[in-house]
C-alpha atoms as a PDB file:
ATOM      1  CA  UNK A   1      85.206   8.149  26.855  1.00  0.00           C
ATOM      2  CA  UNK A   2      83.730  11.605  25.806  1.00  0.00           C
ATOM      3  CA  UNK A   3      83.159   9.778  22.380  1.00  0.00           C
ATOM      4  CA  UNK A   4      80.802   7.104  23.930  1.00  0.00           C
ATOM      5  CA  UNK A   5      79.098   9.990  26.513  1.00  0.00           C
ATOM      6  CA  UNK A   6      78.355  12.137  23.834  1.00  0.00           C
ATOM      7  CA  UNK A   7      76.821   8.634  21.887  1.00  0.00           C
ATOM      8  CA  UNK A   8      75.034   8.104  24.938  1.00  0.00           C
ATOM      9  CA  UNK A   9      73.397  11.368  25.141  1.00  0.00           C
ATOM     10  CA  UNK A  10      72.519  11.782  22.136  1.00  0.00           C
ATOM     11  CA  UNK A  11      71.187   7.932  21.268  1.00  0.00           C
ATOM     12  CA  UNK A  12      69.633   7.724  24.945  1.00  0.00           C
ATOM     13  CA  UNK A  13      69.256   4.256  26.315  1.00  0.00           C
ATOM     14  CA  UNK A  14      68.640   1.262  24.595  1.00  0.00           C
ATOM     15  CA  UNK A  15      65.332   0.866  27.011  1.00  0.00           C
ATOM     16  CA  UNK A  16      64.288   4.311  26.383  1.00  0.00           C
ATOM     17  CA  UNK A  17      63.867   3.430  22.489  1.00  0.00           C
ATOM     18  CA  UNK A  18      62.467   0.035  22.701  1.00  0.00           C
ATOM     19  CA  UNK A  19      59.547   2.317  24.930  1.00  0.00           C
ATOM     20  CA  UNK A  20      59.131   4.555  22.563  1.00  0.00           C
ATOM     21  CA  UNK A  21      59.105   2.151  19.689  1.00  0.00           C
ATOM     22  CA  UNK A  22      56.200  -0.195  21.427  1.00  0.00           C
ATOM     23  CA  UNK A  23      53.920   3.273  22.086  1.00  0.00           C
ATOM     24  CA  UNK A  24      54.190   4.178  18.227  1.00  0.00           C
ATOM     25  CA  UNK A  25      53.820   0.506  17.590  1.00  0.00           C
ATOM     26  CA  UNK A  26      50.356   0.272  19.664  1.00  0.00           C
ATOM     27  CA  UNK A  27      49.303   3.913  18.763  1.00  0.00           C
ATOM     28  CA  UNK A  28      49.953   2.498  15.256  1.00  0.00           C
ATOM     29  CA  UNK A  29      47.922  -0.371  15.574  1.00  0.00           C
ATOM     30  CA  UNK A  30      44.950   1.190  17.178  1.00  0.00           C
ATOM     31  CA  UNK A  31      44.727   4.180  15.135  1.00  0.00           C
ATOM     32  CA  UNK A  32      44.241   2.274  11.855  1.00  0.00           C
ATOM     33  CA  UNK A  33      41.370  -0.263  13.490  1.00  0.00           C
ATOM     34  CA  UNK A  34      43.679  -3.288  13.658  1.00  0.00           C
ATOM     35  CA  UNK A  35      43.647  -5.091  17.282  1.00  0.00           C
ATOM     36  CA  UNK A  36      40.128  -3.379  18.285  1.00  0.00           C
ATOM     37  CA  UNK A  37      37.948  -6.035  18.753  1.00  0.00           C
ATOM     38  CA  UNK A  38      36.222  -3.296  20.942  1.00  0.00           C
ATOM     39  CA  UNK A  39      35.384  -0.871  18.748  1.00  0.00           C
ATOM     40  CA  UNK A  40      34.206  -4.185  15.502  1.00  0.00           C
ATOM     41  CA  UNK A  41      31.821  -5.494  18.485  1.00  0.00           C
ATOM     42  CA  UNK A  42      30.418  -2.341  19.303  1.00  0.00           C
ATOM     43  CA  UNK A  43      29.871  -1.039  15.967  1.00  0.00           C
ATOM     44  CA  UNK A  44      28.059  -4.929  15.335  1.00  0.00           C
ATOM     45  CA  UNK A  45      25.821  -3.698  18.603  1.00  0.00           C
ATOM     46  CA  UNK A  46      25.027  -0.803  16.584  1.00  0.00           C
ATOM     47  CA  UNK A  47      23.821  -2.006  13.584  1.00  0.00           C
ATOM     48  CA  UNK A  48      22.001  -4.726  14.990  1.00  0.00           C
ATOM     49  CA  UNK A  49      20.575  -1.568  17.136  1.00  0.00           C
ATOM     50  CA  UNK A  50      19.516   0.270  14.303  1.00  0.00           C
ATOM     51  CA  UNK A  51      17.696  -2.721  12.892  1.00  0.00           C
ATOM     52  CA  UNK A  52      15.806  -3.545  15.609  1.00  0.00           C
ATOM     53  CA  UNK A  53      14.933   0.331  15.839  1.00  0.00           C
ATOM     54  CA  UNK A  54      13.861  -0.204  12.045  1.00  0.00           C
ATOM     55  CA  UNK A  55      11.549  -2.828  12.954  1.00  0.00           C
ATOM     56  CA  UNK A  56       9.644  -1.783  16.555  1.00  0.00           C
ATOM     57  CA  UNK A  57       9.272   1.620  14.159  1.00  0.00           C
ATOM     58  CA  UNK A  58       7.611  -0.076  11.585  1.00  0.00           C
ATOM     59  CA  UNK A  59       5.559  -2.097  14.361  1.00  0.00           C
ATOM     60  CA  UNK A  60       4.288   1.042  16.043  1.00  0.00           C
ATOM     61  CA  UNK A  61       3.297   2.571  12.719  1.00  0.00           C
ATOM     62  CA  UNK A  62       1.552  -1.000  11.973  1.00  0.00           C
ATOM     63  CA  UNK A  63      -0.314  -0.736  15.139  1.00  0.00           C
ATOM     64  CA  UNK A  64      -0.892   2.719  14.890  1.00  0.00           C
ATOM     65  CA  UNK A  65      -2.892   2.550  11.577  1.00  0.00           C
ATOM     66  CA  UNK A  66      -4.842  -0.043  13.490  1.00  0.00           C
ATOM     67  CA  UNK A  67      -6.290   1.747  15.966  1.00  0.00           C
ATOM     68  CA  UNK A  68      -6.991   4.620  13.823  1.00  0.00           C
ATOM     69  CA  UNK A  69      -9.009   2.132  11.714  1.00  0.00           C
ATOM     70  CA  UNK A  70     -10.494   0.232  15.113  1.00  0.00           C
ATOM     71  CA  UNK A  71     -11.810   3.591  16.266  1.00  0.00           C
ATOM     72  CA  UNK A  72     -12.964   4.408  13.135  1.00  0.00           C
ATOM     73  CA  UNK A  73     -15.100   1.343  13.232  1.00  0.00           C
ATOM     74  CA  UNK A  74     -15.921   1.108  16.416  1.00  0.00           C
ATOM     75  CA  UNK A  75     -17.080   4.961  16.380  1.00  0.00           C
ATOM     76  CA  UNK A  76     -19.219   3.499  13.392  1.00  0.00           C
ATOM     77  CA  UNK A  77     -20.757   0.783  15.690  1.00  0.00           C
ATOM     78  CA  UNK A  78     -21.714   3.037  18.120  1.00  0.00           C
ATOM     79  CA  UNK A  79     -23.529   5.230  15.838  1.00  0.00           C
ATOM     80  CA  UNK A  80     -25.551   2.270  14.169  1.00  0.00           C
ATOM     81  CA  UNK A  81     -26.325   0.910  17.624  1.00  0.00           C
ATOM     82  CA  UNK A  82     -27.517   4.104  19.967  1.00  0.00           C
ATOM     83  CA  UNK A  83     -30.689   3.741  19.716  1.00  0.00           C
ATOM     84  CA  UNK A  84     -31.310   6.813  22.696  1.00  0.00           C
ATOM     85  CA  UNK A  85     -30.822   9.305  19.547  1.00  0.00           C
ATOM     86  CA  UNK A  86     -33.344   8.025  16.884  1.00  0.00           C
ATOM     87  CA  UNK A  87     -35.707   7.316  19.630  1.00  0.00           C
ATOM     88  CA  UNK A  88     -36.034  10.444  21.692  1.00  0.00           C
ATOM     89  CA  UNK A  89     -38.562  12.343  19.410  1.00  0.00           C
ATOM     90  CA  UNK A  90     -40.523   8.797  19.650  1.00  0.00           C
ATOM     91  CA  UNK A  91     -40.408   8.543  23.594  1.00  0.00           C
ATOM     92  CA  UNK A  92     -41.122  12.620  24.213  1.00  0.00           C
ATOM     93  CA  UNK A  93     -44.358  12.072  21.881  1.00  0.00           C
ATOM     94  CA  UNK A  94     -45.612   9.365  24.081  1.00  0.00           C
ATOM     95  CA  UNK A  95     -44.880  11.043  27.580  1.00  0.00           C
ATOM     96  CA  UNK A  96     -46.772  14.023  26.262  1.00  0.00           C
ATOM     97  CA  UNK A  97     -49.195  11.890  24.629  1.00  0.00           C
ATOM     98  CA  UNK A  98     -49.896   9.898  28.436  1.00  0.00           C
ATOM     99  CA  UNK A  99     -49.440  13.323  30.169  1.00  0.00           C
ATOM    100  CA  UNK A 100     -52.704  14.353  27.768  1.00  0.00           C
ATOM    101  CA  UNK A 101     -54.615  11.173  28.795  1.00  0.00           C
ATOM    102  CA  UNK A 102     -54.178  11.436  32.135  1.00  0.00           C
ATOM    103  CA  UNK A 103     -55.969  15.118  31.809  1.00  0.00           C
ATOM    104  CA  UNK A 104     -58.356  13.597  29.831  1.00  0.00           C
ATOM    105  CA  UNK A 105     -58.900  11.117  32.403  1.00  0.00           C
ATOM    106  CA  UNK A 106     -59.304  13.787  35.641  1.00  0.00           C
ATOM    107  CA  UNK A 107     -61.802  15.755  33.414  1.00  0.00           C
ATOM    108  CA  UNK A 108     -64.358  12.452  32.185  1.00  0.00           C
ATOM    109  CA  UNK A 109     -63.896  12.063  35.977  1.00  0.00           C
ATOM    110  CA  UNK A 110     -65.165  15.660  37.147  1.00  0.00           C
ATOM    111  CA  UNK A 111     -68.170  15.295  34.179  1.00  0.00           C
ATOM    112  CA  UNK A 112     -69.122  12.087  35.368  1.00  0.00           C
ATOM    113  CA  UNK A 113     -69.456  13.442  39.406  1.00  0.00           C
ATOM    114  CA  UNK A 114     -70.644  16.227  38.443  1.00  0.00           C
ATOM    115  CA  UNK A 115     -73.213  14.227  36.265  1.00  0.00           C
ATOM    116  CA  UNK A 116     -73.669  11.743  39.089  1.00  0.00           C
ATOM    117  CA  UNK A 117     -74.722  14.306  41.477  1.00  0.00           C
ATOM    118  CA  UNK A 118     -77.582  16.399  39.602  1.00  0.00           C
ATOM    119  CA  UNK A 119     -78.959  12.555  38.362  1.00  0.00           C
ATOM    120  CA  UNK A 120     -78.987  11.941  42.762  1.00  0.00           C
ATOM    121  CA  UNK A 121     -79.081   9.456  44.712  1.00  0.00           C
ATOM    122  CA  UNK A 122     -79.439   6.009  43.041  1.00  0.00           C
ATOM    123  CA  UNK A 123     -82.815   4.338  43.243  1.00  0.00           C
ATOM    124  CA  UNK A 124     -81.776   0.902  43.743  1.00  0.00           C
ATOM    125  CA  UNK A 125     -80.238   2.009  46.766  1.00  0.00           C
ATOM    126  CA  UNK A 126     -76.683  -0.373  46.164  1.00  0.00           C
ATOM    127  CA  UNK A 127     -74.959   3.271  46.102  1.00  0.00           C
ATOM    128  CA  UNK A 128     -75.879   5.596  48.808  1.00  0.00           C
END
């Protein structure tokens, strides 16, 4: 009897081993990438992450070099087409060119009263 107590303490319990067997056994298993299904579907995700990363980069670098080049062309346009700059000097000269006139006009005006009233009264008498 002390022979199979001392056994007993020293070999523990048949259920105690089979435990620890299975937990090696699964730390085993999961340790060296067997049985994780997990872990080969989320490293998939990743690459397929990384591509698509890849491309919408690529995109955004495409689409950025576009509108660098539509602004450049556009800014191009604008300058071909604004008219307001080339023809200011052209528009200032006529406003100061009618401004001129229309002195012109009040003076012809004063020399012709002024004309009118040392000639008198016309002699027809249509104009009093």
């Amino acid at each position: 009897m002390a022979a199979r107590m001392i056994a007993t303490s020293v070999g523990g319990t048949l259920p105690a081993w089979i435990t620890v067997a299975l937990l090696l056994s699964a730390a085993l298993i999961f340790f060296r990438g067997g049985g994780g299904t997990a872990i080969q579907s989320l490293q998939i995700a990743n690459e397929v992450l990384e591509k698509r990363v890849q491309q919408l980069t690529e995109q955004s670098t495409q689409l950025e070099n576009t509108n660098k080049r539509q602004a450049a062309e556009i800014a191009e346009l604008r300058a071909r087409t604004d008219v307001t700059a080339a023809l200011s000097p052209v528009i200032s000269a006529v406003q100061l060119h009618e401004q001129q006139a229309a002195k012109r006009a009040e003076k012809t005006l004063t020399v012709l009263d002024l004309i009118a009233k040392r000639l008198g009264p016309d002699q027809e008498g249509s104009e009093p």
